[in-house]
Structure formats: C-alpha cells, structure tokens
C-alpha atoms as a PDB file:
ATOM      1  CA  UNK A   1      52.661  60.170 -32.659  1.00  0.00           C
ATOM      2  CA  UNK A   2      55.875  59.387 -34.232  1.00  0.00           C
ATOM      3  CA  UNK A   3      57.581  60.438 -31.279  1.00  0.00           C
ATOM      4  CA  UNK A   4      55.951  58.318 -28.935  1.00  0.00           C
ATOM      5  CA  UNK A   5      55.834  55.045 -30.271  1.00  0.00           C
ATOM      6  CA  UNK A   6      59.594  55.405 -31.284  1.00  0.00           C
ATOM      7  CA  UNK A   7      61.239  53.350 -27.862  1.00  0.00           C
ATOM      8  CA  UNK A   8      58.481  50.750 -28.223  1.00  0.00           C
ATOM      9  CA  UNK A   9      59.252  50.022 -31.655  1.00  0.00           C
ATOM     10  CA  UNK A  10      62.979  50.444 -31.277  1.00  0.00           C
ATOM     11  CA  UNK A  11      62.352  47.580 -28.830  1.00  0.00           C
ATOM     12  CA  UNK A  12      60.427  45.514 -30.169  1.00  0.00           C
ATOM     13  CA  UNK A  13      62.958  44.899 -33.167  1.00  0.00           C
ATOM     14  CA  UNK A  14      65.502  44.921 -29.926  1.00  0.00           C
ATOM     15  CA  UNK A  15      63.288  42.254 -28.571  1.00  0.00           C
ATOM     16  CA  UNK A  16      63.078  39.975 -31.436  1.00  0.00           C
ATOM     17  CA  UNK A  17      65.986  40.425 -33.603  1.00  0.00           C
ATOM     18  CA  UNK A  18      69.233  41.382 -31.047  1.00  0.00           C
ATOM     19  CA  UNK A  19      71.726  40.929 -33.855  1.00  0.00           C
ATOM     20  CA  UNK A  20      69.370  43.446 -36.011  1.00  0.00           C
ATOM     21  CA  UNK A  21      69.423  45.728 -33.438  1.00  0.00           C
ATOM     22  CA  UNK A  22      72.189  46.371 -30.855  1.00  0.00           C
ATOM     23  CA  UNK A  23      72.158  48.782 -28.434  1.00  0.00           C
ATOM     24  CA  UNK A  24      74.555  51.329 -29.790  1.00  0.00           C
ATOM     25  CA  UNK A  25      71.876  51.372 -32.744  1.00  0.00           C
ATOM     26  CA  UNK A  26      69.250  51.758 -30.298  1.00  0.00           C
ATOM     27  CA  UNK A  27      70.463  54.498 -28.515  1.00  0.00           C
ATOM     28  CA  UNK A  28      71.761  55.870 -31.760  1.00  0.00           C
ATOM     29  CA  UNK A  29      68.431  56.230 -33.899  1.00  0.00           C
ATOM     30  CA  UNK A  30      66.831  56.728 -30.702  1.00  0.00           C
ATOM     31  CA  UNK A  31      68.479  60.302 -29.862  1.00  0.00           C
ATOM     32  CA  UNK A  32      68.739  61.202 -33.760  1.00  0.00           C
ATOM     33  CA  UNK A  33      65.367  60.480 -34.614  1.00  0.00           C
ATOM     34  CA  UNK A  34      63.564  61.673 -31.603  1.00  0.00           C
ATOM     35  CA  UNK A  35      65.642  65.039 -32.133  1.00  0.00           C
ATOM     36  CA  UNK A  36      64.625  65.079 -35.550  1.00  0.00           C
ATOM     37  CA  UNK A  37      60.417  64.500 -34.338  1.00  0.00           C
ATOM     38  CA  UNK A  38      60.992  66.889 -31.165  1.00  0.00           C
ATOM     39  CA  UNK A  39      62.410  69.832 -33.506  1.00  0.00           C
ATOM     40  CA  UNK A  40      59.485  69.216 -36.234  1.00  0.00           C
ATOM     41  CA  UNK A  41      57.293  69.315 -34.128  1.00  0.00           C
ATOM     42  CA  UNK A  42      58.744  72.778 -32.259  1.00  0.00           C
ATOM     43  CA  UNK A  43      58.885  74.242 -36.064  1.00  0.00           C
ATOM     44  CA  UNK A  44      55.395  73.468 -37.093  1.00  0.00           C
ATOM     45  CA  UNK A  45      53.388  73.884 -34.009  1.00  0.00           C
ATOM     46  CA  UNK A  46      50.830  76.873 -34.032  1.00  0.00           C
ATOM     47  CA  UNK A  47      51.962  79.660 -32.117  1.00  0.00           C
ATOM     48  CA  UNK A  48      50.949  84.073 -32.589  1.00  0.00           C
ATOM     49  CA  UNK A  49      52.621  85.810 -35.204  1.00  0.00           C
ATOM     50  CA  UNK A  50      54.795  87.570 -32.638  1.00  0.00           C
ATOM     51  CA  UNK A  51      56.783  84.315 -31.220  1.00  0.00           C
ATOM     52  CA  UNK A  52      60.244  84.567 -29.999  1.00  0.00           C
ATOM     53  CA  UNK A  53      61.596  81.423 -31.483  1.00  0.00           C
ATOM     54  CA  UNK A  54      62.328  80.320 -28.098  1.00  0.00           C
ATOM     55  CA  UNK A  55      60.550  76.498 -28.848  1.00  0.00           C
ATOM     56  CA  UNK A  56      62.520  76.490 -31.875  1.00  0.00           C
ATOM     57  CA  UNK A  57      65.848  76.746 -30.505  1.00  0.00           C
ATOM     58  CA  UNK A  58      64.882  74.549 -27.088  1.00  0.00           C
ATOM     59  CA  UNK A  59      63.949  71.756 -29.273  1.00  0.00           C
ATOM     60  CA  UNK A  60      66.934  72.310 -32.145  1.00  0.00           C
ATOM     61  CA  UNK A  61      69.658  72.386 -28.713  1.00  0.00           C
ATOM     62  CA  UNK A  62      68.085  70.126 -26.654  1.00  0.00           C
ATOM     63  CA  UNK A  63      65.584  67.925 -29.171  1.00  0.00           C
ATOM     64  CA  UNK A  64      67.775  64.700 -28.579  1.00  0.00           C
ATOM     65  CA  UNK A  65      67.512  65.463 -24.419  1.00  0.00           C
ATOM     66  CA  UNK A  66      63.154  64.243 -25.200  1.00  0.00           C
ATOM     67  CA  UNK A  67      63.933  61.361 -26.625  1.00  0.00           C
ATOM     68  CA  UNK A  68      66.294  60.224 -23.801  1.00  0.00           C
ATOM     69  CA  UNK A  69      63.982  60.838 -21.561  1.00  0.00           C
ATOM     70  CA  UNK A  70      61.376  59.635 -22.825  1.00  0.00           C
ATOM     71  CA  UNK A  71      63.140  56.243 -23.725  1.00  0.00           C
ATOM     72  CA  UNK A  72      64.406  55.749 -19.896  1.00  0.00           C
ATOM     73  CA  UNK A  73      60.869  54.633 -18.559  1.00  0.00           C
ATOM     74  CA  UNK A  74      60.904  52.127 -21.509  1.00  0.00           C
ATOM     75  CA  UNK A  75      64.121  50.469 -20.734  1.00  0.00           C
ATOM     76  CA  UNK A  76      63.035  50.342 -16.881  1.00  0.00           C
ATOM     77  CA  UNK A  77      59.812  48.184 -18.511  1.00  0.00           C
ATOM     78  CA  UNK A  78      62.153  46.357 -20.748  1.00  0.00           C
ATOM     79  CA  UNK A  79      64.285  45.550 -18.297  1.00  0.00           C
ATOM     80  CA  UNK A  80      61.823  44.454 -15.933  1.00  0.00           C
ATOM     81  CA  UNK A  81      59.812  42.226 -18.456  1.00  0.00           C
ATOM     82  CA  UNK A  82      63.080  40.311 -19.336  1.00  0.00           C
ATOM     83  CA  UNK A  83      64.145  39.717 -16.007  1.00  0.00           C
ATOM     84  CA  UNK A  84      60.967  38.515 -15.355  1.00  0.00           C
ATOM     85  CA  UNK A  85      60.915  36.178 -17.974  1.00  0.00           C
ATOM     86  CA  UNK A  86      63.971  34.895 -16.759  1.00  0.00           C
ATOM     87  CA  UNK A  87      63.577  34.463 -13.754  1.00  0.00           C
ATOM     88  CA  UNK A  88      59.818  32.220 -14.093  1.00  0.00           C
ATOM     89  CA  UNK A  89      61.376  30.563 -16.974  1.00  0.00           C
ATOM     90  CA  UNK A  90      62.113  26.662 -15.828  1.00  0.00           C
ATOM     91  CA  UNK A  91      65.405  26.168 -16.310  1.00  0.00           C
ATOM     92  CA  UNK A  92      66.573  22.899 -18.700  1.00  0.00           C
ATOM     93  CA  UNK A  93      67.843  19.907 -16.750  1.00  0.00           C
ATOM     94  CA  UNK A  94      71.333  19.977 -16.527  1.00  0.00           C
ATOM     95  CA  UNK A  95      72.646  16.712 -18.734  1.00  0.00           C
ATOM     96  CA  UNK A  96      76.261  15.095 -17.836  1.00  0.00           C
ATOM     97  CA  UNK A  97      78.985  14.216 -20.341  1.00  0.00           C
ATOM     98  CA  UNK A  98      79.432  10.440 -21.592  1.00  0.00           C
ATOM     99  CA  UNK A  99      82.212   9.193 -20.064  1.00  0.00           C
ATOM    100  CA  UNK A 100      83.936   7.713 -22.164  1.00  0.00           C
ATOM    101  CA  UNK A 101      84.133   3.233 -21.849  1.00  0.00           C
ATOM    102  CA  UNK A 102      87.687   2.619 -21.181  1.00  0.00           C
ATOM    103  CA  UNK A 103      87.272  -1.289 -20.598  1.00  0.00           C
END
C-alpha cells in the first residue's frame, strides 16, 4: 500500500510546500524508497519452498525501475492539473508605475 500512495504523497508535500520539497528530493526518495517497498515486498511474498530467487534479485536490480514507473503517470496528472490551474486562473490587472510629478 506503501508503494502506491508514495508519488501522491510525494506530491502533495510538492504541491503545497515547493521549498520543502524540490524535485531532486522528489525524484530522490521517490526511486530509494520505492526500491526499498518493491524489494520488501519481492522478499516477503509467499512463494513454494522450491523458488529460484528470481523475484528477489528482479526487484533488488531493478526495484528503483517500479517506482519510476509508477511515478510517470503521476507527474503526467500533476502536470496537467497545474497547467490547468493556470491557465483558468484570471490573471491580476496589470497596474502602471507612478510617474513621478516633476512640476
């Protein structure tokens, strides 16, 4: 479960707090932590006694490779929401400098 609310919470904090969570950080705890919840869960799934370990090693190689794709379809929504935001937003009236009184 961990593993799938990760990008939505990731971007949520994105989404409200931008200096609390840049996107280095993002795409940092993003790949580390969804490697970390894609190789637990590959180690403690049930499987026969005779398995080949073949899960274990996918997920401990490729474990980050999940996450990323599992975060793109987020950022496509993210993306999408923000620009949309923008874009119906009114936009403020655009005030003029004083000049200054020069009589």
């Amino acid at each position: 479960m961990g593993f799938l609310l990760l990008p939505t919470t990731l971007l949520t904090l994105r989404w409200i707090r931008a200096k609390w969570m840049p996107w280095w950080a993002l795409a940092l705890i993003t790949l580390t932590v969804g490697w970390a919840l894609a190789f637990g869960a590959a180690i403690t799934a049930d499987r026969p006694a005779e398995k080949s370990g073949a899960p274990e090693l996918f997920a401990l190689m490729f474990g980050w490779l999940y996450a990323l794709l599992w975060l793109l379809p987020h950022l496509a929504l993210y993306g999408a929401i923000r620009w949309g935001l923008r874009t119906l937003r009114p936009e403020p009236p655009i005030t003029q400098p004083r000049r200054p009184n020069l009589d």
